[in-house]
Protein backbone atom coordinates (compact mmCIF):
# COMPACT_ATOMS: atom_id res chain seq x y z
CA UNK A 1 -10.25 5.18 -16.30
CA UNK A 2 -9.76 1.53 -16.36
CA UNK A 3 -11.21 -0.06 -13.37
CA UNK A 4 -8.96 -3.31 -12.59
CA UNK A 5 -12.03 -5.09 -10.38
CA UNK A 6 -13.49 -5.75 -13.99
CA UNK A 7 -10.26 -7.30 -15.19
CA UNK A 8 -9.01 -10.71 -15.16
CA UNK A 9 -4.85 -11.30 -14.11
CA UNK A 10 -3.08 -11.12 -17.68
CA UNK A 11 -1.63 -14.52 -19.28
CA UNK A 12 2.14 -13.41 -20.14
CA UNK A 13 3.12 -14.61 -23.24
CA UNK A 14 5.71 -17.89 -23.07
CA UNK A 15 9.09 -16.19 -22.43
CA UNK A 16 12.55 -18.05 -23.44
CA UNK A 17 13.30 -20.00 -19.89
CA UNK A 18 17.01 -19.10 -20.70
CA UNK A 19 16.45 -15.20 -20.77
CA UNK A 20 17.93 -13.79 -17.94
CA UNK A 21 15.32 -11.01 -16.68
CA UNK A 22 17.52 -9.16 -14.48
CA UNK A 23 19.91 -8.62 -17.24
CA UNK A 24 17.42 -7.28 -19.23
CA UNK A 25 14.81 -5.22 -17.26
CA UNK A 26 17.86 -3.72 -16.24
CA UNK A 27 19.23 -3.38 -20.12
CA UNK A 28 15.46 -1.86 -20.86
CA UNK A 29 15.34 0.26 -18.00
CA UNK A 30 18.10 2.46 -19.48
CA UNK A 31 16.96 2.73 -22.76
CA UNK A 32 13.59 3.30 -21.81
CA UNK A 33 14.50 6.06 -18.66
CA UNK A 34 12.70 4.42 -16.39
CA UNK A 35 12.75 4.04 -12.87
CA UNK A 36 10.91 0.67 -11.19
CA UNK A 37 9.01 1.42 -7.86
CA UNK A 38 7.87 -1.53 -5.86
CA UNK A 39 5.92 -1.95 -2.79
CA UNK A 40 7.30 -4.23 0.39
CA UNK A 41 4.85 -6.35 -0.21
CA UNK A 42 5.79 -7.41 -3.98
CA UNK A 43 8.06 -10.87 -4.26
CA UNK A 44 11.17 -11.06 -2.99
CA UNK A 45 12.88 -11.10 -7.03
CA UNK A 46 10.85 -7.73 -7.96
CA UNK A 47 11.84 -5.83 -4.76
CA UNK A 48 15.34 -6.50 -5.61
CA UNK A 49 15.79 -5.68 -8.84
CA UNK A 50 13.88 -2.05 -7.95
CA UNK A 51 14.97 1.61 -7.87
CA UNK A 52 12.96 2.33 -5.21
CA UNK A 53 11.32 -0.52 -2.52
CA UNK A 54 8.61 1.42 -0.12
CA UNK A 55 5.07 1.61 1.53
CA UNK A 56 2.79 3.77 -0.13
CA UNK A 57 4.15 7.24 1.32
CA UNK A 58 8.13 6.51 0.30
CA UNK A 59 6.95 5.58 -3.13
CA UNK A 60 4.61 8.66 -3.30
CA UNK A 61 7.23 10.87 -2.69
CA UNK A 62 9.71 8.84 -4.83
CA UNK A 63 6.96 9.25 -7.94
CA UNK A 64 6.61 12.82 -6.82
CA UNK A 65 10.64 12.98 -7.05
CA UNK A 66 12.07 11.44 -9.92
CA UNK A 67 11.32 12.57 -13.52
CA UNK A 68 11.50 9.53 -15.97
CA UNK A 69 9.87 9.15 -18.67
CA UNK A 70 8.28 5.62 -18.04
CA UNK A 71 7.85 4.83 -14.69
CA UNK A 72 6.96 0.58 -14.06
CA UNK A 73 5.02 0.57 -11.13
CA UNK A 74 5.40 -2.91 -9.19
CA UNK A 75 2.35 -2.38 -6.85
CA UNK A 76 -1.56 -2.64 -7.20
CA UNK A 77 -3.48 -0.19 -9.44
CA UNK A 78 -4.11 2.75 -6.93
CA UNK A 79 -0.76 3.31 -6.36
CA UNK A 80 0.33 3.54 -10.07
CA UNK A 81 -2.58 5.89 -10.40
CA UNK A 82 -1.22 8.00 -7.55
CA UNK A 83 1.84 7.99 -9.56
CA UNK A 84 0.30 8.93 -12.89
CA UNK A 85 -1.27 12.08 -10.75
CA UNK A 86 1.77 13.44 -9.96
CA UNK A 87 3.41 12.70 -13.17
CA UNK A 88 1.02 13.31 -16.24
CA UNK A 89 3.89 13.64 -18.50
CA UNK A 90 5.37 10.00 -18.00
CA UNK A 91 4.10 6.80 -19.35
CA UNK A 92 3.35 4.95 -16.24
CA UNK A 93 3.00 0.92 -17.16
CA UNK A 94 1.97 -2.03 -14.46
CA UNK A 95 3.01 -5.68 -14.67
CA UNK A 96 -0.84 -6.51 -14.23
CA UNK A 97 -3.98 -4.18 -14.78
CA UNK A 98 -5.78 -6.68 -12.52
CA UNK A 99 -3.59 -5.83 -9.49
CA UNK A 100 -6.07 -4.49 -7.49
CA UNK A 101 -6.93 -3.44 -3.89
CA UNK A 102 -9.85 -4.36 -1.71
CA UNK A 103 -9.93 -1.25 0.41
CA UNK A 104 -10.45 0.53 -3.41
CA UNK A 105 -12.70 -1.86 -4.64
CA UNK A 106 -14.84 -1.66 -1.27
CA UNK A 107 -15.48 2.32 -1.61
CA UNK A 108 -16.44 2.81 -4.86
CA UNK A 109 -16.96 7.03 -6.41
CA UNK A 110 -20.72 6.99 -6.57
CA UNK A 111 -21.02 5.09 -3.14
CA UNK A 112 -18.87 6.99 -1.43
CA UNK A 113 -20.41 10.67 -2.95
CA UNK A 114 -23.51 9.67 -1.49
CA UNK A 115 -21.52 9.07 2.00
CA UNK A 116 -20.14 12.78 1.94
CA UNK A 117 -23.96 14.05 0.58
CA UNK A 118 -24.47 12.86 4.16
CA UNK A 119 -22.38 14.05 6.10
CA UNK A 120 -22.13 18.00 4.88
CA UNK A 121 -19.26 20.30 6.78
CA UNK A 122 -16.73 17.61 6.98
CA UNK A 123 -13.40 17.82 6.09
CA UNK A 124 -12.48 14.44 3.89
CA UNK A 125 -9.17 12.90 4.67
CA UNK A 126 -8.88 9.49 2.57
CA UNK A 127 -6.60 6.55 3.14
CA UNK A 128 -3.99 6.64 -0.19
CA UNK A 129 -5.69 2.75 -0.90
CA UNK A 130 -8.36 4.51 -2.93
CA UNK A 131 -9.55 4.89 -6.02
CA UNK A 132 -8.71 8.47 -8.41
CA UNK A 133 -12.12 9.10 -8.04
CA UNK A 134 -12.26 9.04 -4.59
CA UNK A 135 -9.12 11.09 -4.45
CA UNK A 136 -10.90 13.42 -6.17
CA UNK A 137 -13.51 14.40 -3.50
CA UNK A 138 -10.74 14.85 -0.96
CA UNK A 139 -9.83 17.23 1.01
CA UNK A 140 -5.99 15.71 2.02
CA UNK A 141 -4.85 12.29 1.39
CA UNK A 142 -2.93 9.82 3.84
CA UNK A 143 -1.05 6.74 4.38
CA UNK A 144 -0.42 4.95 7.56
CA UNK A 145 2.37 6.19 8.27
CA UNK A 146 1.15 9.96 8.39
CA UNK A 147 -2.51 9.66 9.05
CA UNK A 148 -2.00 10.52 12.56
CA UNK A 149 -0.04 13.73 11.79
CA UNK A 150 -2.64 14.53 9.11
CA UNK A 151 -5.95 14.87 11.41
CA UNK A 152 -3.95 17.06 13.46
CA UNK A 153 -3.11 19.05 11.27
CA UNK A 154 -6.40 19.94 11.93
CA UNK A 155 -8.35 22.11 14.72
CA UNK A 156 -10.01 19.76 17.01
CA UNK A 157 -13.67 21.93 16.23
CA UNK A 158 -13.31 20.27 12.55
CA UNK A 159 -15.48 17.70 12.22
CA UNK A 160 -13.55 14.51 9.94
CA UNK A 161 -14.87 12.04 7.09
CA UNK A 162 -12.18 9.44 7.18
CA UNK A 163 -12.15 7.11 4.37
CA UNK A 164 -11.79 4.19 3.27
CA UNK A 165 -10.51 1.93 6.19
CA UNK A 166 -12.20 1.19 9.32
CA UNK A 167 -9.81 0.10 11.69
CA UNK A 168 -6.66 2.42 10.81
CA UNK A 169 -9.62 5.19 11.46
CA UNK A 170 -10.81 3.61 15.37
CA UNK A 171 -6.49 3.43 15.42
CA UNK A 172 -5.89 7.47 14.55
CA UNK A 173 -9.34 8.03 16.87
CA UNK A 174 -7.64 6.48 20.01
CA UNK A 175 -4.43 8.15 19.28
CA UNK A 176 -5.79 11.28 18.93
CA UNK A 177 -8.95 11.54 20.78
CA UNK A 178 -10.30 12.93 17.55
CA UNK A 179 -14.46 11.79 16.93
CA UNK A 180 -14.11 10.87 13.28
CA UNK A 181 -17.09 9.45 10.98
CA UNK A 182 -15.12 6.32 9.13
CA UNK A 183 -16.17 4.60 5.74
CA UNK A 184 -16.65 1.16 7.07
CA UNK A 185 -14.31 -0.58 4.85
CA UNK A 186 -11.18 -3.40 5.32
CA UNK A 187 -7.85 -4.75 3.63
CA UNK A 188 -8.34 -8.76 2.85
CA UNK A 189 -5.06 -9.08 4.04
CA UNK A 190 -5.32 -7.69 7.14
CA UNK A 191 -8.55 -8.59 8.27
CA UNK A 192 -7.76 -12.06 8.82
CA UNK A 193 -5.27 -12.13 11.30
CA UNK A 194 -6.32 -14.14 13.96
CA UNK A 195 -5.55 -13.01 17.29
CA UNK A 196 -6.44 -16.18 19.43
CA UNK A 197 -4.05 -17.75 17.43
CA UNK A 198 -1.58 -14.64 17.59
CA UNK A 199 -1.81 -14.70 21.83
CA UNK A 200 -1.04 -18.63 21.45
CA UNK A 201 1.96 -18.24 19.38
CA UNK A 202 2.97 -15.15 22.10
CA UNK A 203 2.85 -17.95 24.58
CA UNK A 204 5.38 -20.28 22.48
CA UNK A 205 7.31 -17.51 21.81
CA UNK A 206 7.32 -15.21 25.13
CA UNK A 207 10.64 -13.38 24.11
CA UNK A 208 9.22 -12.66 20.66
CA UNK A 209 7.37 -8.78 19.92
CA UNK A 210 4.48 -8.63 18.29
CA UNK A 211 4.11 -5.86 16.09
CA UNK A 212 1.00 -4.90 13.73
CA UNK A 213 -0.08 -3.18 10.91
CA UNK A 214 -2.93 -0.58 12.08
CA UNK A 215 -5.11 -1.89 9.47
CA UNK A 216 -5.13 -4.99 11.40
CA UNK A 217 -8.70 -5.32 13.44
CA UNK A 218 -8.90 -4.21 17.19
CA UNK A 219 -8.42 -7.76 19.08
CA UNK A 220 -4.95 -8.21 16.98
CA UNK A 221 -3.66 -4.82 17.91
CA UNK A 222 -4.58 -5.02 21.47
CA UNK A 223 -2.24 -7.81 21.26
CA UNK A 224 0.61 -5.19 19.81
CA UNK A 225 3.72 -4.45 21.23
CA UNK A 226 4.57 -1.98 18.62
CA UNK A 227 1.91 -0.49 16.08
CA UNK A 228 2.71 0.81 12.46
CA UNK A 229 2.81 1.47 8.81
CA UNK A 230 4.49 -1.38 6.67
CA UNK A 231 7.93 1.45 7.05
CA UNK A 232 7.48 1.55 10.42
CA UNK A 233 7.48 -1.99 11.19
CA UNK A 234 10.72 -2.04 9.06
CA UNK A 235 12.16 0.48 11.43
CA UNK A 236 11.25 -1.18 14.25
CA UNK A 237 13.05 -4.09 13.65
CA UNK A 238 16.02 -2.92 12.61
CA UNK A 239 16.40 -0.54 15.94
CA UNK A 240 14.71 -2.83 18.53
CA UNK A 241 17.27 -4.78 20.74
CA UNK A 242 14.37 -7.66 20.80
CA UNK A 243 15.62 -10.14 18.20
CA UNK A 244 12.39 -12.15 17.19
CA UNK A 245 9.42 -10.97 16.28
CA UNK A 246 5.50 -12.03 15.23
CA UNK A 247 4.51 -9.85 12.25
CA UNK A 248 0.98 -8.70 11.51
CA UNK A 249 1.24 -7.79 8.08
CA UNK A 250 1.65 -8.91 4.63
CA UNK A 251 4.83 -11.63 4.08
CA UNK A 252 6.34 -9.69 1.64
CA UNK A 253 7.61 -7.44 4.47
CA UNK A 254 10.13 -10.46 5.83
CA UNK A 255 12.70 -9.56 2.52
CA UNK A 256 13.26 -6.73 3.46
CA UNK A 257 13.77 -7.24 7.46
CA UNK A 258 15.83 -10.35 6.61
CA UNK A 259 17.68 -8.51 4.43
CA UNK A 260 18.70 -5.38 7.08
CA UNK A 261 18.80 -7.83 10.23
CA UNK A 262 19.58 -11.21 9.13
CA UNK A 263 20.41 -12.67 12.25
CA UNK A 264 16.83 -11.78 13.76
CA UNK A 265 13.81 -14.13 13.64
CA UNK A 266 10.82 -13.29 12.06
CA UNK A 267 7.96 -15.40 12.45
CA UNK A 268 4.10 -14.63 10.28
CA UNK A 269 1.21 -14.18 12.42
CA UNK A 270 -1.30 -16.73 12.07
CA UNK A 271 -4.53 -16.20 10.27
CA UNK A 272 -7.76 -17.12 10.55
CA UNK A 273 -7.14 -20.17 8.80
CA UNK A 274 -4.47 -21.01 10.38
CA UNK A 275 -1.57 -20.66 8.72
CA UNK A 276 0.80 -17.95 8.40
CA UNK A 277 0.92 -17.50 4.96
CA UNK A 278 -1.22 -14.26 4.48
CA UNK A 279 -0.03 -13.03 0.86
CA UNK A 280 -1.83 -10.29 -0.81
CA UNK A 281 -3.65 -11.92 -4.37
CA UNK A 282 -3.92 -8.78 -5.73
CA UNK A 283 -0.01 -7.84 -5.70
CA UNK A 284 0.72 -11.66 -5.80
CA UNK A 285 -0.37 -11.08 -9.58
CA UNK A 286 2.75 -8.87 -10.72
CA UNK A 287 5.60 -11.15 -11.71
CA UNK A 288 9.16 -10.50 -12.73
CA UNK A 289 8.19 -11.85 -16.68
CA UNK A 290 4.95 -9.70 -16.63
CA UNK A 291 7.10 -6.49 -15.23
CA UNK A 292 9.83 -7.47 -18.11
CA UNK A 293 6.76 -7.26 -20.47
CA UNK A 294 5.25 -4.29 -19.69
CA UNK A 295 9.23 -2.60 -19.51
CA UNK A 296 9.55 -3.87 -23.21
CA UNK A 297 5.92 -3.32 -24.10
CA UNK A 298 5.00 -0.07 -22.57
CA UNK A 299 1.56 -2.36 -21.78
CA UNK A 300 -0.73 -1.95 -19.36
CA UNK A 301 -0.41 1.59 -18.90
CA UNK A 302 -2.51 3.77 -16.53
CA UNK A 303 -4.91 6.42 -18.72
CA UNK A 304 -7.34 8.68 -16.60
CA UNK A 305 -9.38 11.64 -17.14
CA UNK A 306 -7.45 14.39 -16.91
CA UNK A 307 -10.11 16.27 -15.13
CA UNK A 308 -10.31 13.59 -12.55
CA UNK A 309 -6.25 13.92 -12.30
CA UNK A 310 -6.27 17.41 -11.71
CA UNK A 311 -8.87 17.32 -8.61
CA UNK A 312 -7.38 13.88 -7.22
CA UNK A 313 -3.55 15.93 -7.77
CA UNK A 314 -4.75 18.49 -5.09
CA UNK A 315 -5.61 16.18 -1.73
CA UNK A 316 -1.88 14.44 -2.71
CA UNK A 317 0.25 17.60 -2.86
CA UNK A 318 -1.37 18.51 0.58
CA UNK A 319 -0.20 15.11 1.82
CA UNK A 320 3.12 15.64 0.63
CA UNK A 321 3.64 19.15 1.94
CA UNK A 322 2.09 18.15 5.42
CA UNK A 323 4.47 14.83 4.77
């Protein structure tokens, strides 16, 4: 299994300026059966010319769904993974091998058995940003948007290894009430969010909501008018009478909220830096020339162990059936 951390972002070859790459990663898609999944937080030109735009959870149960043979995942590596788990017979292909994830790179398999070797009689739910691997020694996956739904699905006696992020854990463990041992890991993206900065722009902005990813760290969510997955922030926006809003949570998310609202204002939260331009590197790297390459290539396609596929395929058809 390839592991992208140890990969540099792939040079696209010079394409022909004058090609026009809608025309023809639409063109290939048909001849190739394919279907092109991309996450909210992909650029605005991939997320449009997609079958299927989601967070993790819509675009598990899309792969789960649809039976292509090539499926062009426009998303970071564990995601395409996920989809290769649920659909070992299609050739699932990436823009970029290098697209990774920093809540997967932060828990890797060996690390992360010797977590569990501690902490015997636990049931393992793990966060979908993972690694196969760590898949693999799960008990039931989740995403943000379920997570909640998924510990109770349990009986309160069970005791819970959450994995791998920390502050979507201490988020399900004051919804629930649940004691929970956490993997002490943390998205790059959403750490950073600054919430001094967040309560200042609250104060320039008093009729705006703020609303927050729960990966986001405790002092930005306190600030929260409304918490939830990438989808649920969507929602939000589109059903909430408020018309502006501060968002905690990767840019990529404003397409798709300017798209459904357009008269709304959205406005980035500020980050520790500063700014409010908190873009994800890792699925910054996928770009509409390399996803027409990899559509007319077949490159950079996702190969695992099929023994690892088969344990890691178990944890996500829980997930889906409790989903």
């Amino acid at each position: 299994m390839q592991n992208p951390a140890a990969m540099t972002a792939t040079k696209p070859e010079q394409i022909d300026p004058r090609l026009d790459l809608v025309s023809e990663i639409d063109r290939l898609r048909k001849e190739r059966d394919a279907i092109i999944l991309a996450h909210y937080y992909q650029e605005s030109e991939i997320q449009d010319v997609a079958d299927v735009v989601g967070d993790s959870l819509a675009l598990a149960q899309a792969a789960a769904r649809h039976r292509k043979r090539v499926i062009v995942f426009a998303g970071v590596h564990f995601m395409a993974e996920t989809a290769k788990i649920l659909n070992p017979e299609s050739t699932v292909v990436v823009p970029d091998l290098a697209a990774g994830c920093s809540l997967a790179d932060r828990c890797p398999a060996e690390e992360f058995r010797k977590f569990l070797d501690r902490h015997p009689g636990h049931v393992v739910i793990s966060y979908v940003n993972c690694s196969a691997a760590v898949k693999a020694m799960s008990d039931v996956i989740c995403t943000s948007s379920n997570a909640e739904k998924i510990v109770r699905s349990f009986p309160p006696e069970q005791k819970i290894v959450f994995a791998p992020d920390q502050w979507l854990a201490r988020y399900i463990i004051r919804k629930t009430g649940r004691e929970m041992v956490y993997w002490p890991g943390s998205c790059i993206v959403h750490e950073v969010f600054n919430a001094q900065q967040i309560a200042k722009l609250k104060v320039q902005n008093p009729d705006a909501l703020v609303i927050a990813h729960p990966e986001c760290e405790d002092p930005v969510l306190a600030l929260a008018d409304y918490i939830g997955s990438t989808a649920g922030l969507l929602a939000f926006t589109q059903k909430s009478e408020a018309t502006r809003f501060i968002v905690a949570t990767e840019a990529g998310i404003l397409h798709q909220m300017k798209k459904a609202r357009p008269e709304k204002t959205y406005i980035p939260a500020p980050t520790n830096e500063g700014c409010a331009c908190n873009l994800c590197p890792h699925m910054r790297l996928n770009t509409m020339e390399k996803l027409y390459l990899c559509l007319r290539d077949l490159s950079n396609e996702i190969v695992m162990d099929e023994a690892v596929r088969l344990q890691a395929l178990k944890p996500l058809q829980k997930m889906l059936e409790l989903s």
